[in-house]
Protein backbone atom coordinates (compact mmCIF):
# COMPACT_ATOMS: atom_id res chain seq x y z
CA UNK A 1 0.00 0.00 0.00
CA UNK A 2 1.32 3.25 -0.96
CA UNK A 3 1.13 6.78 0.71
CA UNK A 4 -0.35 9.23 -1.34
CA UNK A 5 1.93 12.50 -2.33
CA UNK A 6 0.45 15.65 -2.43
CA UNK A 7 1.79 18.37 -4.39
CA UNK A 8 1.52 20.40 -0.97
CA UNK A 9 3.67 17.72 0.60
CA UNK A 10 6.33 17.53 -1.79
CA UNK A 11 6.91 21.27 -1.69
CA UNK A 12 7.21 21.55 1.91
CA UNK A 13 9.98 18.99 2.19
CA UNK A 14 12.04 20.61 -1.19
CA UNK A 15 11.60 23.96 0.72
CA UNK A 16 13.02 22.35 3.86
CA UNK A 17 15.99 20.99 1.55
CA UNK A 18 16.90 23.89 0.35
CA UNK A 19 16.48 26.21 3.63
CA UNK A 20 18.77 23.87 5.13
CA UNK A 21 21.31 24.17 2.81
CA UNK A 22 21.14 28.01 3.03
CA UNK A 23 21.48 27.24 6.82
CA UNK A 24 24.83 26.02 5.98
CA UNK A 25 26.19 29.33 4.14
CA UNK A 26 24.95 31.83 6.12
CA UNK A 27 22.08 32.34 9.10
CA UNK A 28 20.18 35.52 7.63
CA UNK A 29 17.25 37.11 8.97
CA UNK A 30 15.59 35.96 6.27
CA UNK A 31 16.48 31.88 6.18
CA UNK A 32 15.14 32.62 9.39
CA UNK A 33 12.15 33.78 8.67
CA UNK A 34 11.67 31.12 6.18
CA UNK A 35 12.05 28.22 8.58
CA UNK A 36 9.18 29.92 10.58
CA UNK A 37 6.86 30.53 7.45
CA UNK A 38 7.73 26.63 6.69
CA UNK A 39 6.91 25.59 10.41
CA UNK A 40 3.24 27.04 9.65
CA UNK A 41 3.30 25.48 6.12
CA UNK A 42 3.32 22.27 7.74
CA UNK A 43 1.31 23.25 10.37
CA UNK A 44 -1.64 23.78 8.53
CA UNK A 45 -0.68 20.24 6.58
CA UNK A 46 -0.98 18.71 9.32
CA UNK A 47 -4.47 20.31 10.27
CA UNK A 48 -5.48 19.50 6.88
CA UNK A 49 -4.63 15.63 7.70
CA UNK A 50 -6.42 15.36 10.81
CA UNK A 51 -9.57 15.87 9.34
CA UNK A 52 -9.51 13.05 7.23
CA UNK A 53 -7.76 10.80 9.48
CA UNK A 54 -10.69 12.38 11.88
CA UNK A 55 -13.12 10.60 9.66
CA UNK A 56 -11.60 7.45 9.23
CA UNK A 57 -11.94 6.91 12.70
CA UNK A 58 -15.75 7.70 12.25
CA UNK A 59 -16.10 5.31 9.73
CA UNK A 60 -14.40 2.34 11.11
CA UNK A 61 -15.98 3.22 14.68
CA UNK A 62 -19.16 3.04 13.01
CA UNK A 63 -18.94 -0.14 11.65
CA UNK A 64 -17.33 -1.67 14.30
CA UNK A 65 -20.52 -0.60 16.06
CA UNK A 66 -22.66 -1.83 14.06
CA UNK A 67 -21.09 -5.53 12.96
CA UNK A 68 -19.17 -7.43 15.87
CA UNK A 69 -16.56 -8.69 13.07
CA UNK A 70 -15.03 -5.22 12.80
CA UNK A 71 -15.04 -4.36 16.50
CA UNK A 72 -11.31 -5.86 16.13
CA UNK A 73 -10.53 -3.01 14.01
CA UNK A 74 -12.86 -0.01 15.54
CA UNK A 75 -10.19 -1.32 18.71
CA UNK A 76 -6.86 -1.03 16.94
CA UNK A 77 -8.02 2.11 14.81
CA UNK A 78 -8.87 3.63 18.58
CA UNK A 79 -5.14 1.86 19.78
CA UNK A 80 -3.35 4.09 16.60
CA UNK A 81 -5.40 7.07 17.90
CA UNK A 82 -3.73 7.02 21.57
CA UNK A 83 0.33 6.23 19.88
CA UNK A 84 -0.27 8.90 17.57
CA UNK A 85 -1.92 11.37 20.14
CA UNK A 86 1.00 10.10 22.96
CA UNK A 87 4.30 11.09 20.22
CA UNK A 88 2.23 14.01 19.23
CA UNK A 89 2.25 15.61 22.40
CA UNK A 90 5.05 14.17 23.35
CA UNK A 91 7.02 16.29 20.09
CA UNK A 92 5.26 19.32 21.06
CA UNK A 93 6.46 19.10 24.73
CA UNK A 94 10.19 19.27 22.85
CA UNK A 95 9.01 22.74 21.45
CA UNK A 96 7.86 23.96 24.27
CA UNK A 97 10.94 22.90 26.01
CA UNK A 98 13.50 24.49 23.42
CA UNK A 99 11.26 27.31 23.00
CA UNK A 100 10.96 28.32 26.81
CA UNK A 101 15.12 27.85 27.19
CA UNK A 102 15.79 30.16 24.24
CA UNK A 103 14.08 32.69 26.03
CA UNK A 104 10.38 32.71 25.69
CA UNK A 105 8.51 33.99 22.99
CA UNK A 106 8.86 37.47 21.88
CA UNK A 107 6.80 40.62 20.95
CA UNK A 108 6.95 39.51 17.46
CA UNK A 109 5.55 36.23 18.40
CA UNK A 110 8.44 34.20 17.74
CA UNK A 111 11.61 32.89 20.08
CA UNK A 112 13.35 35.10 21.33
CA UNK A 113 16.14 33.10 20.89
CA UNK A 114 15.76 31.86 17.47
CA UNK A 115 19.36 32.22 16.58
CA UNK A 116 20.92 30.26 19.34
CA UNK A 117 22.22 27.40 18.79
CA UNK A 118 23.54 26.35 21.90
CA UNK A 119 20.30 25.86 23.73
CA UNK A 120 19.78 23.07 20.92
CA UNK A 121 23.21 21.62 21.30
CA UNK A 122 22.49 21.47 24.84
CA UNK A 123 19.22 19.90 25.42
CA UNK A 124 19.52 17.80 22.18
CA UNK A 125 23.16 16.19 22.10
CA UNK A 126 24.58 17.30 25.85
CA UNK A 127 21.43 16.14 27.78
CA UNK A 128 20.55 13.72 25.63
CA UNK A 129 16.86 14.58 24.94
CA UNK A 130 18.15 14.19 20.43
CA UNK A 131 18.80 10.54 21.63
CA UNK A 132 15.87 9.54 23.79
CA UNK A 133 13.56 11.86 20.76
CA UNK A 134 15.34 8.81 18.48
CA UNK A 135 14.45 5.89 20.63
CA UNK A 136 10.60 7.23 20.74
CA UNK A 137 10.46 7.31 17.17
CA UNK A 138 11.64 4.23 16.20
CA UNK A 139 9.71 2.48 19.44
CA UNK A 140 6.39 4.25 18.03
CA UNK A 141 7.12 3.18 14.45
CA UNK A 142 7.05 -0.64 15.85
CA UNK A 143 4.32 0.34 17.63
CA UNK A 144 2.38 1.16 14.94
CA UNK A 145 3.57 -1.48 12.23
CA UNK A 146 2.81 -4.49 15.18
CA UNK A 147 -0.93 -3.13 13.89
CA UNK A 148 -0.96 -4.54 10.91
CA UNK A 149 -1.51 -8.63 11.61
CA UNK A 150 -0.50 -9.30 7.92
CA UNK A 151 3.06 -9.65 7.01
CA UNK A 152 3.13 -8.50 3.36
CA UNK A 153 0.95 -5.56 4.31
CA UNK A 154 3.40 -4.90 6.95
CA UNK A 155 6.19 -4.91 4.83
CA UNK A 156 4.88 -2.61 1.88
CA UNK A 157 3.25 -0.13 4.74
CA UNK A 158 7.15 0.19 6.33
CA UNK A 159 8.24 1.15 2.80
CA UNK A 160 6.11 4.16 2.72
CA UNK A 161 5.81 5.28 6.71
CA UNK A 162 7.34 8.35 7.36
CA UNK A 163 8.00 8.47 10.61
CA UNK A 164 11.61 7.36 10.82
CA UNK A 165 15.22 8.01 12.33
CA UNK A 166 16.96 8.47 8.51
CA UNK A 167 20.52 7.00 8.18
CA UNK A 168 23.65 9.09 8.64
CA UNK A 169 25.50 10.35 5.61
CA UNK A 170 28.80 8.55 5.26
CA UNK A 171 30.10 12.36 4.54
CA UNK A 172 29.04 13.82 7.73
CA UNK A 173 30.85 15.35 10.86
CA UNK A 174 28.87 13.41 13.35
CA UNK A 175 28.65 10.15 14.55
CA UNK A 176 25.20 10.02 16.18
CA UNK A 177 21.71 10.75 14.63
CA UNK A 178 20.81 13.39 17.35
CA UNK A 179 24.09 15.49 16.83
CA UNK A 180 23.78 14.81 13.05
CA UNK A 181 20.09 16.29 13.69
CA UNK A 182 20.59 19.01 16.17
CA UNK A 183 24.43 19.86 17.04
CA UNK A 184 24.47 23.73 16.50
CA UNK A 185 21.00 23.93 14.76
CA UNK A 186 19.73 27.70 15.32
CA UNK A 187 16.21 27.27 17.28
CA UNK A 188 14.32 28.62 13.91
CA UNK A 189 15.56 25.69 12.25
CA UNK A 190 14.90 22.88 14.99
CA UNK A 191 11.27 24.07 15.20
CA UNK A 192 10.30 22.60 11.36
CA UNK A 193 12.21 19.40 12.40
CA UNK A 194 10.09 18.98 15.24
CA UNK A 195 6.51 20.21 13.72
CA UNK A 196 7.60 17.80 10.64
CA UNK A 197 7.78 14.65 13.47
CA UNK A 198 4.33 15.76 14.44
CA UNK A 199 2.83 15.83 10.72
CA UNK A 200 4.89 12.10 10.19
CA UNK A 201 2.96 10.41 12.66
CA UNK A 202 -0.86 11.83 11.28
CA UNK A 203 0.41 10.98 7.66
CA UNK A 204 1.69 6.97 9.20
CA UNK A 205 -1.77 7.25 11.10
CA UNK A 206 -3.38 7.81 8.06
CA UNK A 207 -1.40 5.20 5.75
CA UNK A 208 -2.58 2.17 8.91
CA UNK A 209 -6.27 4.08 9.16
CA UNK A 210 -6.83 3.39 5.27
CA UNK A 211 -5.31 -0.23 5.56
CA UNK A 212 -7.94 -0.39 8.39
CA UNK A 213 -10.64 0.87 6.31
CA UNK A 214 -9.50 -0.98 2.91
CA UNK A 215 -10.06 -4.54 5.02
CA UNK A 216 -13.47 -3.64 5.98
CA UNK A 217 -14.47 -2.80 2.76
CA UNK A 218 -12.95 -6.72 1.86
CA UNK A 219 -14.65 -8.02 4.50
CA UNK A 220 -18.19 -6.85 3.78
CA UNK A 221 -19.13 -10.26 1.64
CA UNK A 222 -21.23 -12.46 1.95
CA UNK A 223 -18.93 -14.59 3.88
CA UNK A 224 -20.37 -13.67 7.34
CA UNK A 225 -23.99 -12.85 8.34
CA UNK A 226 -25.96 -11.42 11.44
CA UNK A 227 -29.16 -10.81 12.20
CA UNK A 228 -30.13 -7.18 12.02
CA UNK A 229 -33.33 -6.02 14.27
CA UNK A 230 -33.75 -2.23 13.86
CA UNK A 231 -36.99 -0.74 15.99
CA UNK A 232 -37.80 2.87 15.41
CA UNK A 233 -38.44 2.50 19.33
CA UNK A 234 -38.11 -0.06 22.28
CA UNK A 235 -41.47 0.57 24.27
CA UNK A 236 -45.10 1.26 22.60
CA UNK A 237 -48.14 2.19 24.03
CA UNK A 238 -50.71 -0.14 25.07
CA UNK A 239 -52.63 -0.36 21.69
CA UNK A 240 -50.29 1.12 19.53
CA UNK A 241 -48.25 -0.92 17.01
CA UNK A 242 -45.00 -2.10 17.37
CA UNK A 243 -42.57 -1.63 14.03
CA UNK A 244 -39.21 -2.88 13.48
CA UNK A 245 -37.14 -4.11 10.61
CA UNK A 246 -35.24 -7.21 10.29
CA UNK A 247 -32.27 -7.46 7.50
CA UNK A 248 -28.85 -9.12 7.44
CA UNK A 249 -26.21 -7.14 8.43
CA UNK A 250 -23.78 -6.07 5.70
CA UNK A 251 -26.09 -7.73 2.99
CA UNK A 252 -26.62 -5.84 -0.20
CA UNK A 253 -30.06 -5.52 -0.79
CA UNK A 254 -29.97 -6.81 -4.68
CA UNK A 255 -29.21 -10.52 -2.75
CA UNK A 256 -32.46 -13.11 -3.64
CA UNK A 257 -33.29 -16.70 -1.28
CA UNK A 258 -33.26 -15.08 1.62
CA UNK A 259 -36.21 -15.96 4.61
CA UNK A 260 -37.39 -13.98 7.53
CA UNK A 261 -39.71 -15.80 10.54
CA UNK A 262 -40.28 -14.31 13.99
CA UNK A 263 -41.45 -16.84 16.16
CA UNK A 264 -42.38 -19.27 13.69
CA UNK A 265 -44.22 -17.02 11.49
CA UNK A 266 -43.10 -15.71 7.78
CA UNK A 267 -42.70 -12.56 6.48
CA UNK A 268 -42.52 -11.53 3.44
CA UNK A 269 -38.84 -10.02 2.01
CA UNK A 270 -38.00 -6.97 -0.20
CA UNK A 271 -35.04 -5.47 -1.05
CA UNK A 272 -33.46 -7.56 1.52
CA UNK A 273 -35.58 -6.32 4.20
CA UNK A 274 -38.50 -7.46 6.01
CA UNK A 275 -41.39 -5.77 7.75
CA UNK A 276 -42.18 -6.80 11.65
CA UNK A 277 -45.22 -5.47 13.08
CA UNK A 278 -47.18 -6.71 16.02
CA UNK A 279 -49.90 -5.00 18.59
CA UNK A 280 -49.54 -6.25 22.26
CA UNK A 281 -52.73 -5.96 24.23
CA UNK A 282 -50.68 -6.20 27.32
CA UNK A 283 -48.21 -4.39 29.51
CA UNK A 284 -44.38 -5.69 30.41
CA UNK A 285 -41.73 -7.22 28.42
CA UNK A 286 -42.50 -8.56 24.89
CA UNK A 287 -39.69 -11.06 23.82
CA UNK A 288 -39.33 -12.63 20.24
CA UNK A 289 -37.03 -14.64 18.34
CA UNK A 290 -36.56 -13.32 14.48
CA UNK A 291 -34.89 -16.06 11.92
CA UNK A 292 -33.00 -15.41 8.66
CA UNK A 293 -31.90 -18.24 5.87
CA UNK A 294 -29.82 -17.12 3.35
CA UNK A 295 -27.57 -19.34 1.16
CA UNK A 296 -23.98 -18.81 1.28
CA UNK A 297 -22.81 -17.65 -2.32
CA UNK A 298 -19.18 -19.04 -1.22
CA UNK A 299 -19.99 -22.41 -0.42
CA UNK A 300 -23.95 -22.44 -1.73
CA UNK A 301 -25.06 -24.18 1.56
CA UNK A 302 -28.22 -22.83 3.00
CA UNK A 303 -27.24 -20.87 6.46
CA UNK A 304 -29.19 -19.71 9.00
CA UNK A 305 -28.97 -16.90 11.82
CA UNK A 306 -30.92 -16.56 14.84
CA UNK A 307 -31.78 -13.20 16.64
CA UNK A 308 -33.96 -12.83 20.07
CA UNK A 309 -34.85 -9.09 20.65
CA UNK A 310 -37.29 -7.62 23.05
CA UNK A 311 -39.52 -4.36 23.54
CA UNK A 312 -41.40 -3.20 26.79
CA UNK A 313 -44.99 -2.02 26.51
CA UNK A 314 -46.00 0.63 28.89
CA UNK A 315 -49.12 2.98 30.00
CA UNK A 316 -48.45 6.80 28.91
CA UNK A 317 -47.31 8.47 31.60
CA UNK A 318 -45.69 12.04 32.70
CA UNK A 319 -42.98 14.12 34.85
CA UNK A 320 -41.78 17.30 35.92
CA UNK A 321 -39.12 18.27 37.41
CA UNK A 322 -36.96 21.58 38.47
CA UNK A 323 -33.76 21.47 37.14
CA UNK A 324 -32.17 22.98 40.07
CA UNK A 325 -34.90 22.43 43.05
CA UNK A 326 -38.21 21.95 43.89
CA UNK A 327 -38.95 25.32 44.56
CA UNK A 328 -39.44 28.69 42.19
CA UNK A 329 -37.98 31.34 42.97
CA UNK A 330 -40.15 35.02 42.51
CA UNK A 331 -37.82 37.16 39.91
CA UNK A 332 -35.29 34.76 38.35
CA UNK A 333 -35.85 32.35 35.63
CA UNK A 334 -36.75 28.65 37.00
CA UNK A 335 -36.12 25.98 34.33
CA UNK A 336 -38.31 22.87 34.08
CA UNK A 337 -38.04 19.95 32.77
CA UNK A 338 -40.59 17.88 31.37
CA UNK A 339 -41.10 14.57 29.84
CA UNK A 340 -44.07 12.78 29.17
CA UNK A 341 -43.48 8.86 27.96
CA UNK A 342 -45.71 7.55 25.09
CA UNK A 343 -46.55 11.06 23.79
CA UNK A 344 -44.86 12.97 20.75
CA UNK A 345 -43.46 16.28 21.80
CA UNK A 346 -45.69 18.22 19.81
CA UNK A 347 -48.78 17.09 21.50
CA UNK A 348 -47.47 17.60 24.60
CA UNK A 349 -49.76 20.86 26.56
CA UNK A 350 -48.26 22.11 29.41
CA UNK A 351 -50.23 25.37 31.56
CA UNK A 352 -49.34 27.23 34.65
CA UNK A 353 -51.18 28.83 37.68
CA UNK A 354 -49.25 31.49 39.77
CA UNK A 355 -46.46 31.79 37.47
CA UNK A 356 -45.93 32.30 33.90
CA UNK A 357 -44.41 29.40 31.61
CA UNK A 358 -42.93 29.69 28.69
CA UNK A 359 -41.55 26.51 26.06
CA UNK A 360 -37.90 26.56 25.42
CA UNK A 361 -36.36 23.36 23.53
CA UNK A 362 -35.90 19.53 23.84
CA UNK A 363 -39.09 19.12 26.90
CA UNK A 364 -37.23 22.20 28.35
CA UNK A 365 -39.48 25.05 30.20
CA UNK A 366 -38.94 28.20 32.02
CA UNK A 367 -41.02 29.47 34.88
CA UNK A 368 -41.65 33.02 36.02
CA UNK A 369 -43.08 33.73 39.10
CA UNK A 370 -43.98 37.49 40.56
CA UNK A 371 -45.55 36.60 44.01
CA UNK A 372 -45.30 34.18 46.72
CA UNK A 373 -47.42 31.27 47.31
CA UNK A 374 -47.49 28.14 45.21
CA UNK A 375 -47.45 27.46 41.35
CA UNK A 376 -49.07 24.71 39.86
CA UNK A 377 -47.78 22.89 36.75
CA UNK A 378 -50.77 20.89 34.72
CA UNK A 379 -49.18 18.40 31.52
CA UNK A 380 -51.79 17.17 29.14
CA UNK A 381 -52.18 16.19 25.85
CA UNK A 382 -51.84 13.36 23.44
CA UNK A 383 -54.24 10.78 25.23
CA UNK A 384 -52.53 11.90 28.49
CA UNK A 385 -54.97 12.58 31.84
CA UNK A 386 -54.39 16.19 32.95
CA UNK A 387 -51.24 15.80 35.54
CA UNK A 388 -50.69 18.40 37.81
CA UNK A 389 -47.70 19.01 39.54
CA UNK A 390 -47.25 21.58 42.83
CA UNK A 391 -44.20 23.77 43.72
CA UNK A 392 -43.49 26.24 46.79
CA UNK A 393 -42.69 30.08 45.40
CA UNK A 394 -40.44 31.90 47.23
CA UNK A 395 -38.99 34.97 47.17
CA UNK A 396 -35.18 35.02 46.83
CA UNK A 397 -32.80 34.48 49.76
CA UNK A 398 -31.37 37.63 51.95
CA UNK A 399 -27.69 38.54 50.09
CA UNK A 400 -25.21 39.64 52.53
CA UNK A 401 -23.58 42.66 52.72
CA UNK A 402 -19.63 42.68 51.83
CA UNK A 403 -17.09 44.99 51.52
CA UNK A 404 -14.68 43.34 48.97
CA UNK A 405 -15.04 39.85 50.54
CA UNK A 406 -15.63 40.79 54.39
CA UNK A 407 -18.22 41.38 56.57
CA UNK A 408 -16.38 42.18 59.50
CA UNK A 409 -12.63 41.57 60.86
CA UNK A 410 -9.59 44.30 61.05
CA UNK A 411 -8.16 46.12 57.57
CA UNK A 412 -5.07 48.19 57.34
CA UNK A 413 -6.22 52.26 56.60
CA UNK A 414 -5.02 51.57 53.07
CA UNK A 415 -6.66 48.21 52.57
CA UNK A 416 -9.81 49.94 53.28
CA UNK A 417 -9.04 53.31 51.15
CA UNK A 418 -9.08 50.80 48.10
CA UNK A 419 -12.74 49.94 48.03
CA UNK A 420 -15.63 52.33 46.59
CA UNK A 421 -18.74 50.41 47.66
CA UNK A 422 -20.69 47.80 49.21
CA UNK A 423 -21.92 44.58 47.34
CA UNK A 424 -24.82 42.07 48.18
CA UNK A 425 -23.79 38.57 47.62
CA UNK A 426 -26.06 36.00 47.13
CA UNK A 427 -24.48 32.90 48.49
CA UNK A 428 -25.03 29.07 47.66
CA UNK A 429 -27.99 30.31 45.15
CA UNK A 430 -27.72 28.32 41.90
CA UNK A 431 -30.35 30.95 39.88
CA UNK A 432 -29.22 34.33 37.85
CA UNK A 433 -30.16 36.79 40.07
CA UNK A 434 -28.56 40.20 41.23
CA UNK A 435 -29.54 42.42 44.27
CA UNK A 436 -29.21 45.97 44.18
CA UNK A 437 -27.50 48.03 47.51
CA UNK A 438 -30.32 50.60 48.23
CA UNK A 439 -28.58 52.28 50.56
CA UNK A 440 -26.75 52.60 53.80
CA UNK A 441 -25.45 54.66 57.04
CA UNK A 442 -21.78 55.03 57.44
CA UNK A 443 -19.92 55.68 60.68
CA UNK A 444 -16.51 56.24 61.64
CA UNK A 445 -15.59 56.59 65.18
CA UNK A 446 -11.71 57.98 65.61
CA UNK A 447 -9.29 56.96 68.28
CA UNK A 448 -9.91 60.12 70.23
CA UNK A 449 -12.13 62.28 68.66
CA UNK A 450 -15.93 62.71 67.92
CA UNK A 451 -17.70 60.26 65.50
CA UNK A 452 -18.56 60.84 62.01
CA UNK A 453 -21.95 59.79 60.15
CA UNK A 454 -22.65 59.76 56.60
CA UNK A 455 -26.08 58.45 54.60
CA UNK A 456 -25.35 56.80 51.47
CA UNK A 457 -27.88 56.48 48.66
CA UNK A 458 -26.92 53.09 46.63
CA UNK A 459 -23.99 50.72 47.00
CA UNK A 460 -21.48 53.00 45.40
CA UNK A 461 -19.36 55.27 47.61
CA UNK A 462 -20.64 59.46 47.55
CA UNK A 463 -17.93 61.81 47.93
CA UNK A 464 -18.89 62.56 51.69
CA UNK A 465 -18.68 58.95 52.02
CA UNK A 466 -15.44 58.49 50.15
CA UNK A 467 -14.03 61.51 52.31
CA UNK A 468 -14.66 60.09 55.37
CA UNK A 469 -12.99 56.82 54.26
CA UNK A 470 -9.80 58.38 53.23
CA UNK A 471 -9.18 60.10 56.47
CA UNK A 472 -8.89 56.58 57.59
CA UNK A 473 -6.03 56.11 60.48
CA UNK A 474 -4.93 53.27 62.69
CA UNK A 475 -7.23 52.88 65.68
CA UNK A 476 -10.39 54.27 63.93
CA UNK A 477 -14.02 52.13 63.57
CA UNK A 478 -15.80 51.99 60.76
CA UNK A 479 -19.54 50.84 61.15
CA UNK A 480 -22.10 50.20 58.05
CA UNK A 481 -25.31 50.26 58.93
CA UNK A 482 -28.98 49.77 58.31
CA UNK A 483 -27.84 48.78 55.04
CA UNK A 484 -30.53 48.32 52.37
CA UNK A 485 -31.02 45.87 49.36
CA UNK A 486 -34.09 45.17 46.63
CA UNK A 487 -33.50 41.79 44.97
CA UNK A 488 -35.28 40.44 41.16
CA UNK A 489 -39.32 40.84 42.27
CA UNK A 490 -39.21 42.75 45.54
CA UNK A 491 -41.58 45.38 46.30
CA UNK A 492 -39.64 46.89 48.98
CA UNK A 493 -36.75 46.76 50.28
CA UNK A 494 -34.73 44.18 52.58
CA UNK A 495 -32.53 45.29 55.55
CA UNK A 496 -29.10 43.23 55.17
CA UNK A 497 -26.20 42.70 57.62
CA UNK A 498 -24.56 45.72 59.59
CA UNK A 499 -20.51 45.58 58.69
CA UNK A 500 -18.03 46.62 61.31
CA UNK A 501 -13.87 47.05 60.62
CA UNK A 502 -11.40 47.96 62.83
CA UNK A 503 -8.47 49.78 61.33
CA UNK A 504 -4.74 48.70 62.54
């Protein structure tokens, strides 16, 4: 099996060819530049291959789902996933690395350090990180080869896999592959080497994903056969019908002697399909055994395949429930959920008394409430009894007053200079709802000297208020009081917490 080579492909490793030979004359800005603008080149390849190897997975997962010969190959196809993912992430930890010892990224987005070639020496051929990068690959290409259970696929896949350690050139200075790769390699240039590693092991994930996909498609003869069941639904109502189709799994539906019985009884077959119905006249489990003959076209004998499937019939019924508690709350928005069994959405009628109701999505609701009391929740429709359900409204819970975070405790004159109002805090409420400060009395009582008082309107600091703050000094009291607070559907207002600091 061959890899595919896309023009895109080719062109990204001549332009890595030839930047590295400029490399070797001279390290311009500009070869610089280029090795970045090729790092995103192959970047974007790579993104480009994900998708499809994205959907290969989606197709073999799907059959392996749906036909218990594959799920042998929906488990390596997963198996591939988590190597490739591992060395992926595994590569880009070695960028991160190099890139956060060169110096970090700079305000032009790129390493500061993109010239250096030390760091590279350093981490790749000193510390040995070149060598160990070596071992991974040529452990993950083993990895992924072991895959592939047949030995002449194997072989012609290896030809064509990417992801490899390539042999040293008899000419060259070095005598291992990761000072070959990386001894005095500018950053700029080791960040291509490392992206290309990355887009290797998608492209050898691809090459094994399509050797995956190419034996399903061989399988899917008529060699092997299972009984198919397919059921638009597993429960009816009591009088309804019961539907379901029964077909041989991955069986074209051009293929002729083939015989469907459920429980003894025939049914007639077109285009490889037969038509199930039954209407159970009583409630519980409803159990059946379905029967296909088909002849084998390899070996012409007459097969057949044996299915039991099941269904429970069931009375219509209905519920309703708050999605956070079984409460409303007056002011905020209280979602509901509601499902009724047995009865299509669209026939579904759901009213309210002492709140408002309104139909989102999906059996979703939302319930306003303006008053106190009780709502009542009545679900009917479809053949469905009116069912009413009952909830407690109440109004929302007393915030409590804070200044930053505190209530009360000891603040430094300048920790308590830095704060320009009061805020009402609604705590452990799992609703969208904010309170409003209405108002509140401020007093400040000096080591000393005579108190000072101060009405505020709202929870923002007024100038006299902020005044009095600022003269602030070690020793002082500060006291807020007969603070006020409105909250979503109150008609008057609440009296909240008193606050009291001492200043040290």
């Amino acid at each position: 099996m061959s890899i595919p080579k896309e023009p895109r492909q080719i062109m990204i490793n001549l332009m890595y060819i030839v930047l590295t030979a400029m490399l070797a004359l001279n390290v311009s800005a500009e070869v610089l530049n280029a090795f970045f603008a090729l790092d995103k080149s192959i970047t974007n390849s790579s993104e480009v291959v994900e998708q499809s190897n994205t959907k290969l997975i989606a197709t073999i997962n799907k059959h392996a789902n749906a036909y218990p010969q594959f799920e042998a190959m929906g488990d390596k196809a997963n198996q591939l996933r988590t190597i490739a993912a591992e060395f992926h992430e595994y590569v880009g930890a070695l960028k991160s690395l190099l890139i956060e010892n060169s110096g970090g990224i700079g305000k032009d987005n790129l390493p500061k350090g993109k010239k250096d070639k030390d760091v590279t020496t350093r981490l790749f051929v000193k510390e040995g990180r070149g060598e160990e990068l070596q071992s991974k690959i040529e452990q993950v290409r083993q990895s992924l080869l072991a895959l592939i259970e047949s030995e002449t696929a194997r072989s012609q896949i290896a030809l064509n896999l990417p992801l490899r350690t390539e042999e040293i050139p008899a000419d060259s200075k070095h005598d291992t592959w990761a000072a070959h790769r990386f001894k005095q390699m500018p950053v700029a240039a080791t960040l291509p080497i490392l992206t290309k590693l990355q887009n290797d092991i998608k492209i050898s994930e691809t090459a094994i994903l399509n050797h995956i996909v190419n034996q399903i498609t061989d399988t899917e003869t008529l060699d092997q056969y299972d009984a198919i069941v397919s059921a638009n639904k597993s429960y009816v109502i009591k009088g309804e019908a019961y539907e379901a189709e029964i077909f041989l799994g991955a069986y074209s539906s051009t293929v002729d002697n083939v015989s469907v019985s459920v429980n003894g009884k025939n049914y007639p077959v077109r285009n490889g399909k037969a038509q199930f119905s039954v209407q159970p006249n009583q409630i519980g489990t409803q159990s059946y055994e379905a029967t296909i003959r088909v002849k084998n076209p390899l070996t012409q004998a007459i097969e057949s395949y044996k299915k039991r499937f099941a269904f429970e019939v069931g009375e219509r019924s209905v519920t309703a429930a708050a999605d956070k508690m079984n409460v409303f709350y007056v002011g905020v928005d209280n979602p509901l959920s509601i499902s009724a069994a047995g009865v299509p959405s669209s026939q579904v009628q759901v009213t309210a008394q002492g709140a408002k109701i309104k139909k989102m999505t999906n059996g979703k609701y939302n319930v306003t409430a303006s008053k106190t009391g009780k709502a009542i929740i009545t679900v009917a429709g479809g053949g469905l009894a009116p069912t009413k359900f009952e909830y407690r409204v109440k109004p929302i819970p007393t915030p409590v007053a804070k200044l930053g975070d505190k209530t009360a405790g000891t603040l430094t004159p300048a920790a308590i200079k830095i704060h320009d109002r009061l805020f009402p805090h609604l705590e452990r409420f799992d609703f969208e709802a904010r309170c409003k400060i209405s108002g509140f009395e401020l007093t400040r009582l000096p080591k000393g000297d005579d108190p000072q008082f101060q009405q505020n309107r709202g929870g923002r600091f007024n100038s006299a208020v902020k005044n009095i703050i600022k003269r602030a000094q070690r020793g002082d009291v500060f006291y807020f009081d007969n603070v006020k607070a409105k909250c979503p559907g109150d008609q008057y207002q609440r009296t909240l917490n008193s606050l009291v600091f001492n200043i040290k």
